[in-house]
C-alpha atoms as a PDB file:
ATOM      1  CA  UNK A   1     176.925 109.694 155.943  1.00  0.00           C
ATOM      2  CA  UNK A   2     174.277 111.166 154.461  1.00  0.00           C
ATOM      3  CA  UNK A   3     176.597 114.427 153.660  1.00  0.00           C
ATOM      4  CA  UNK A   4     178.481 112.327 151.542  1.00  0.00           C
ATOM      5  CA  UNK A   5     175.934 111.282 149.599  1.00  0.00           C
ATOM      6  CA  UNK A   6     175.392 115.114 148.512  1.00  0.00           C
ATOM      7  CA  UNK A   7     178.954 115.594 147.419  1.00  0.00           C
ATOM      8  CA  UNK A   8     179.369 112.077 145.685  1.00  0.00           C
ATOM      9  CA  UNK A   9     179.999 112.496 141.643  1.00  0.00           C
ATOM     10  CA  UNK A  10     177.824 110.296 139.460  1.00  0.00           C
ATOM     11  CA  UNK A  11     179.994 109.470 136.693  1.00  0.00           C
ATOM     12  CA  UNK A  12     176.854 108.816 134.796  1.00  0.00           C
ATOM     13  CA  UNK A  13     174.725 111.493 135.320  1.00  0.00           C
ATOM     14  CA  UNK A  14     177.642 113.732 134.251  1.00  0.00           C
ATOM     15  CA  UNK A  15     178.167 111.739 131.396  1.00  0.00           C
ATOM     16  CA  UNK A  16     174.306 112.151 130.732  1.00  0.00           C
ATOM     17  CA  UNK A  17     174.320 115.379 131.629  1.00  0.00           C
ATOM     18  CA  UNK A  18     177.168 116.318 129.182  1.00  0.00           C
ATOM     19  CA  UNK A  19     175.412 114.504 126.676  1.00  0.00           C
ATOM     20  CA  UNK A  20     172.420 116.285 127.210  1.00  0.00           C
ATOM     21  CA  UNK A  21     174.195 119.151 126.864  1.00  0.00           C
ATOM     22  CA  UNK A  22     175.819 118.848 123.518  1.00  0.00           C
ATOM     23  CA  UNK A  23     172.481 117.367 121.943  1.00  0.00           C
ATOM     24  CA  UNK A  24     171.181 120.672 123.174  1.00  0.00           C
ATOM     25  CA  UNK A  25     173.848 122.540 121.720  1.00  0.00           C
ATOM     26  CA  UNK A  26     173.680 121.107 118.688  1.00  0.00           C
ATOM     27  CA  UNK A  27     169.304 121.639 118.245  1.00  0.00           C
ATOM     28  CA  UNK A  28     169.723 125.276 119.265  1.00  0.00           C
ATOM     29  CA  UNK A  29     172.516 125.592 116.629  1.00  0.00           C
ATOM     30  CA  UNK A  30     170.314 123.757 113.969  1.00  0.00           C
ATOM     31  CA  UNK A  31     167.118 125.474 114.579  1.00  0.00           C
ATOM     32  CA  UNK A  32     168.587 128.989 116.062  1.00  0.00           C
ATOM     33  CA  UNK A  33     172.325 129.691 115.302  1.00  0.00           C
ATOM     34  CA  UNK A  34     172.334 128.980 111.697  1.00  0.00           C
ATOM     35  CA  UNK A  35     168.681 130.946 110.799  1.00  0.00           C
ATOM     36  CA  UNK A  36     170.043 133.848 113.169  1.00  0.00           C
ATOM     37  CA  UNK A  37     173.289 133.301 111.230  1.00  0.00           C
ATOM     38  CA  UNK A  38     171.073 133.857 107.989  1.00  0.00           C
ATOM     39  CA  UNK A  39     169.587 136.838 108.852  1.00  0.00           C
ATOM     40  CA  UNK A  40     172.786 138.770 109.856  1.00  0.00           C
ATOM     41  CA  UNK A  41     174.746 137.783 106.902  1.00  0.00           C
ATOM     42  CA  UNK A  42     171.377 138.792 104.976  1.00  0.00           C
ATOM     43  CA  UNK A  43     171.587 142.289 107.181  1.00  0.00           C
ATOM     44  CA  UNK A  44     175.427 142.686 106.361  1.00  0.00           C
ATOM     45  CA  UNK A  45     174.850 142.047 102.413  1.00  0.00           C
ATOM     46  CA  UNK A  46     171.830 144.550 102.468  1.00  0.00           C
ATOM     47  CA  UNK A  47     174.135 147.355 104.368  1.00  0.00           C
ATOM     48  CA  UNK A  48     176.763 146.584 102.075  1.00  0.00           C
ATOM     49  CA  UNK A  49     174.418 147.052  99.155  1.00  0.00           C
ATOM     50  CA  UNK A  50     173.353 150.414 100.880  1.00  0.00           C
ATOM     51  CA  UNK A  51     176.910 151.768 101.289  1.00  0.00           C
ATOM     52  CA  UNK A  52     177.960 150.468  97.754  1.00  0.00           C
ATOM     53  CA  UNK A  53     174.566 152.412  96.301  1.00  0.00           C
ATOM     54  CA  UNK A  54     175.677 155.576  98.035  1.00  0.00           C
ATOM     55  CA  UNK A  55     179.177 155.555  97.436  1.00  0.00           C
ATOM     56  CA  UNK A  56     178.318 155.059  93.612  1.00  0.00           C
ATOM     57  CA  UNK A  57     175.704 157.880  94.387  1.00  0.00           C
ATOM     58  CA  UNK A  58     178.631 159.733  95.682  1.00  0.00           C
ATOM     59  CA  UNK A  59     181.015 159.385  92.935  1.00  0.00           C
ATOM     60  CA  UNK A  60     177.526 160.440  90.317  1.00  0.00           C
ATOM     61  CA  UNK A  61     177.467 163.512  92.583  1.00  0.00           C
ATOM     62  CA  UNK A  62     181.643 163.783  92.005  1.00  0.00           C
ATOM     63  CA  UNK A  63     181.422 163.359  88.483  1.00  0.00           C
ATOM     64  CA  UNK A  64     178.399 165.473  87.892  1.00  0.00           C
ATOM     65  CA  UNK A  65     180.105 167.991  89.910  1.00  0.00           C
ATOM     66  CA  UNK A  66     183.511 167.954  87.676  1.00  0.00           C
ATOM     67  CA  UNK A  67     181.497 168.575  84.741  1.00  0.00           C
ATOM     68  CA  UNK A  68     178.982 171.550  85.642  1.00  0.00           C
ATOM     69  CA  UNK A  69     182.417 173.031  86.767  1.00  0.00           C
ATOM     70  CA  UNK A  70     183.899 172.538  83.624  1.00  0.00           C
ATOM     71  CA  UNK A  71     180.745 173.387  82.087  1.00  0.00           C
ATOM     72  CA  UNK A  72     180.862 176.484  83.983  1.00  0.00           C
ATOM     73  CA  UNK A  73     184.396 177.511  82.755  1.00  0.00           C
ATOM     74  CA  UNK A  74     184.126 176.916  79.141  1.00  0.00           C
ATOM     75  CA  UNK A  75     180.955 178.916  79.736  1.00  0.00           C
ATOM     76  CA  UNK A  76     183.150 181.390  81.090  1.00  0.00           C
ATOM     77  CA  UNK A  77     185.565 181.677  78.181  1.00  0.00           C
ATOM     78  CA  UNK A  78     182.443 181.032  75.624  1.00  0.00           C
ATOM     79  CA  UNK A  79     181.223 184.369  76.729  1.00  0.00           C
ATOM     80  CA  UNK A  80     184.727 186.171  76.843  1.00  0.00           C
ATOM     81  CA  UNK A  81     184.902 185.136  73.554  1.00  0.00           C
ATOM     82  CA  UNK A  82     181.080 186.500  72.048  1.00  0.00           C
ATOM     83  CA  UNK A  83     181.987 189.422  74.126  1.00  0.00           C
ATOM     84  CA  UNK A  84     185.366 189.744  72.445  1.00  0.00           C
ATOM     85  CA  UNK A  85     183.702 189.051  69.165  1.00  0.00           C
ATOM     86  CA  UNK A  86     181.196 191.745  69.586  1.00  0.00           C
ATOM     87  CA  UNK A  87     183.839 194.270  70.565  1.00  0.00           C
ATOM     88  CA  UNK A  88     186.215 193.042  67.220  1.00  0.00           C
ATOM     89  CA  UNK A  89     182.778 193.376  65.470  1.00  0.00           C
ATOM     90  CA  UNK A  90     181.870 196.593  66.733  1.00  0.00           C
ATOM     91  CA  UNK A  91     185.231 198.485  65.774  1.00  0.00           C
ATOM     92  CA  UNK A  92     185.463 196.913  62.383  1.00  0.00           C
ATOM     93  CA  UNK A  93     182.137 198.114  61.765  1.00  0.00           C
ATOM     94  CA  UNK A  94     183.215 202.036  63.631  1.00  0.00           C
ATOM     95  CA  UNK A  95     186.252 201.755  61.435  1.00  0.00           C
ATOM     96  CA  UNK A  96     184.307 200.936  58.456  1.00  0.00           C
ATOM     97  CA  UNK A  97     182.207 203.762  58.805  1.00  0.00           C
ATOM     98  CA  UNK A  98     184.928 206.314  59.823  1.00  0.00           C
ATOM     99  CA  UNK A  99     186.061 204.944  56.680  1.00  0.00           C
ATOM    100  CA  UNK A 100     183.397 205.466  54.377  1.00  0.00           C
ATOM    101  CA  UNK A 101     182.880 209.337  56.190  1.00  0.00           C
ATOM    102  CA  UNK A 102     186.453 210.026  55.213  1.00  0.00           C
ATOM    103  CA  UNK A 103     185.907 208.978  51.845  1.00  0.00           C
ATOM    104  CA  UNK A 104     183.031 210.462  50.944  1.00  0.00           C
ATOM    105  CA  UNK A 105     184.240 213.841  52.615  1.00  0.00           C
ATOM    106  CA  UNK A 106     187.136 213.437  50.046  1.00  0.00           C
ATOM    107  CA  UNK A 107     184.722 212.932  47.225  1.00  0.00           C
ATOM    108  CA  UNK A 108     182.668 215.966  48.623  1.00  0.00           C
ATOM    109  CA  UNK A 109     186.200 217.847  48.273  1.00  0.00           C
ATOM    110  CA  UNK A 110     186.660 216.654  45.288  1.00  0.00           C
ATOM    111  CA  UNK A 111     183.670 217.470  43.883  1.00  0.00           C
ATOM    112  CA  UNK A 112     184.173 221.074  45.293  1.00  0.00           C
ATOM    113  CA  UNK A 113     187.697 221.518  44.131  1.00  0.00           C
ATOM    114  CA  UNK A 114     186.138 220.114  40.545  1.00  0.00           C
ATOM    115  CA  UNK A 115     183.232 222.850  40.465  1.00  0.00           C
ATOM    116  CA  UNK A 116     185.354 225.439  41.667  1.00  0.00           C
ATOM    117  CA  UNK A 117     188.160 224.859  39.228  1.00  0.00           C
ATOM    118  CA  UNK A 118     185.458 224.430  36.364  1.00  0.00           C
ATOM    119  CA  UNK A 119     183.620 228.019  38.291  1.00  0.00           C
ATOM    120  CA  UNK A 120     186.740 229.667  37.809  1.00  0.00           C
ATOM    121  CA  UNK A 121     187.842 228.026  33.614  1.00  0.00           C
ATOM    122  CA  UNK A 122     184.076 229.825  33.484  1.00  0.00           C
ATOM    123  CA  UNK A 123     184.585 233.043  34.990  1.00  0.00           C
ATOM    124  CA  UNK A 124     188.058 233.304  32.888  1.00  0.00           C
ATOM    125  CA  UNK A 125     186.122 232.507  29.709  1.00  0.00           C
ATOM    126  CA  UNK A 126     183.386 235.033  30.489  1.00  0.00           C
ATOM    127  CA  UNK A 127     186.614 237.657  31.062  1.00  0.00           C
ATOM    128  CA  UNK A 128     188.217 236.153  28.012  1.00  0.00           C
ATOM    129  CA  UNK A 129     184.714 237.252  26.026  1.00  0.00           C
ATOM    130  CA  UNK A 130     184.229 240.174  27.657  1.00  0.00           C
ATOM    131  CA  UNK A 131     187.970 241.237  26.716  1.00  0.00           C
ATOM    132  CA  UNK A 132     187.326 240.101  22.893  1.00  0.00           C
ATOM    133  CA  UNK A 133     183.915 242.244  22.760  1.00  0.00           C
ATOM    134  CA  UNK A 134     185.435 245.462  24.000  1.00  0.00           C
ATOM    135  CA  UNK A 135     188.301 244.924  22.296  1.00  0.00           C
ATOM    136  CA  UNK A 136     185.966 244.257  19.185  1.00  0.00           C
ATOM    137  CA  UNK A 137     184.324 247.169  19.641  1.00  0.00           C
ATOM    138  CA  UNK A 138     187.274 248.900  20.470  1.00  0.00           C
ATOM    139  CA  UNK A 139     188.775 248.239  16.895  1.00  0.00           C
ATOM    140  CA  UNK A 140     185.918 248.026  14.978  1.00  0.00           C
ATOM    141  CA  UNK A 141     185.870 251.746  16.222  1.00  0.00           C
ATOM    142  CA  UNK A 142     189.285 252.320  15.752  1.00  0.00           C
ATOM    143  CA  UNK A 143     189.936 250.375  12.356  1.00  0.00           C
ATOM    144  CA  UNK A 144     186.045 251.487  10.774  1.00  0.00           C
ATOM    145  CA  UNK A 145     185.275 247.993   9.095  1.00  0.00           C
ATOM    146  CA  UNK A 146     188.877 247.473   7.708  1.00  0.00           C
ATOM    147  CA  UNK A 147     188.497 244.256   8.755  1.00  0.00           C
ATOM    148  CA  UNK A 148     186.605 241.530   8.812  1.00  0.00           C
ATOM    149  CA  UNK A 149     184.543 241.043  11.721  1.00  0.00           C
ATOM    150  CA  UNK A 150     185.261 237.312  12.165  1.00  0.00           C
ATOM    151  CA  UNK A 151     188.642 238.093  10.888  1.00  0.00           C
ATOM    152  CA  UNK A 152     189.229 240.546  13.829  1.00  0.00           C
ATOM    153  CA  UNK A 153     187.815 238.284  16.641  1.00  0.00           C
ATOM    154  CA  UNK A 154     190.172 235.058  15.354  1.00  0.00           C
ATOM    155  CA  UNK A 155     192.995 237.747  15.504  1.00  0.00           C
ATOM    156  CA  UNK A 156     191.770 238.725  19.203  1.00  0.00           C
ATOM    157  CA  UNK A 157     191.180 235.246  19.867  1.00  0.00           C
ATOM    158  CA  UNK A 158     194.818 234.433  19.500  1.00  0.00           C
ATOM    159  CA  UNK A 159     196.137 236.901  21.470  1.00  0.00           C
ATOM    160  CA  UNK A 160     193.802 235.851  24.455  1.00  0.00           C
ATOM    161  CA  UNK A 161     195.203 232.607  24.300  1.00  0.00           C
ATOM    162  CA  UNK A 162     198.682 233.799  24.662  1.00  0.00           C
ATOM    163  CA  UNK A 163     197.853 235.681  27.444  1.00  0.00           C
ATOM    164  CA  UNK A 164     196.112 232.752  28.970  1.00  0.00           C
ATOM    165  CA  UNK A 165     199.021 230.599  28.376  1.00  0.00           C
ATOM    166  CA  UNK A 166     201.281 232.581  29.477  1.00  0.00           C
ATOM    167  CA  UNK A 167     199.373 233.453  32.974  1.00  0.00           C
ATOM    168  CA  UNK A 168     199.482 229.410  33.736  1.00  0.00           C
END
């Protein structure tokens, strides 16, 4: 009989035993499962915090990105557009001083064409003189003070002019 005495169930001592059990349950939840609880949910919201910190980091890095690109092409067209300035700039000024060479090369013609035509209404006046005084001397030789002397060149004078007018 003693075997049965192993196996027997003691209604009680399960009871007790059950009883133990959940009173043990619930200390190790009070003083273990809700602090452990504490700490993991405090883990979780600092691990949150670190993945919300870098994906705002991230987006910083994004948006900082996007701008130094578009930084970088208005940079890009800025200095199409000095260059293109400079070029405009540098054939206005070339033109400009093509320009100003023609025009004073035309004055310089001018000028010449000016002096020669006033070289040449010289060199005909000096031929016109020249004429008058031989031709003075010519009739004052001829004619042996008939005339007047200022009478004769007026007379020559006149006739040079003719001449002249009718060469033009």
């Amino acid at each position: 009989m003693q075997t049965l005495d192993v196996i027997s169930v003691n209604l009680w001592q399960i009871l007790i035993s059950l009883i133990n059990l959940v009173l043990l349950f619930l200390i190790i939840k009070h003083f273990l499962f809700k602090p452990v609880k504490k700490m993991l949910a405090k883990r979780q919201s600092e691990i949150d915090s670190q993945y919300d910190a870098a994906s705002q980091a991230e987006k910083e890095a994004n948006e900082s990105r996007e701008m130094w690109q578009e930084k970088l092409s208005t940079a890009d067209s800025q200095a199409d557009e000095i260059i293109q300035k400079a070029t405009d700039n540098a054939k206005y000024r070339g033109d400009k001083l093509v320009a100003e060479a023609q025009e004073k090369a035309e004055s310089i013609i001018r000028i010449a064409k000016s002096e020669a035509e006033l070289e040449r209404k010289k060199a005909a006046e000096g031929i016109k003189r020249e004429i008058v005084e031989v031709s003075g001397a010519l009739t004052e030789k001829m004619l042996e003070r008939e005339i007047n002397n200022e009478d004769h060149r007026a007379l020559i004078d006149s006739f040079i002019e003719k001449i002249g007018e009718d060469d033009e």
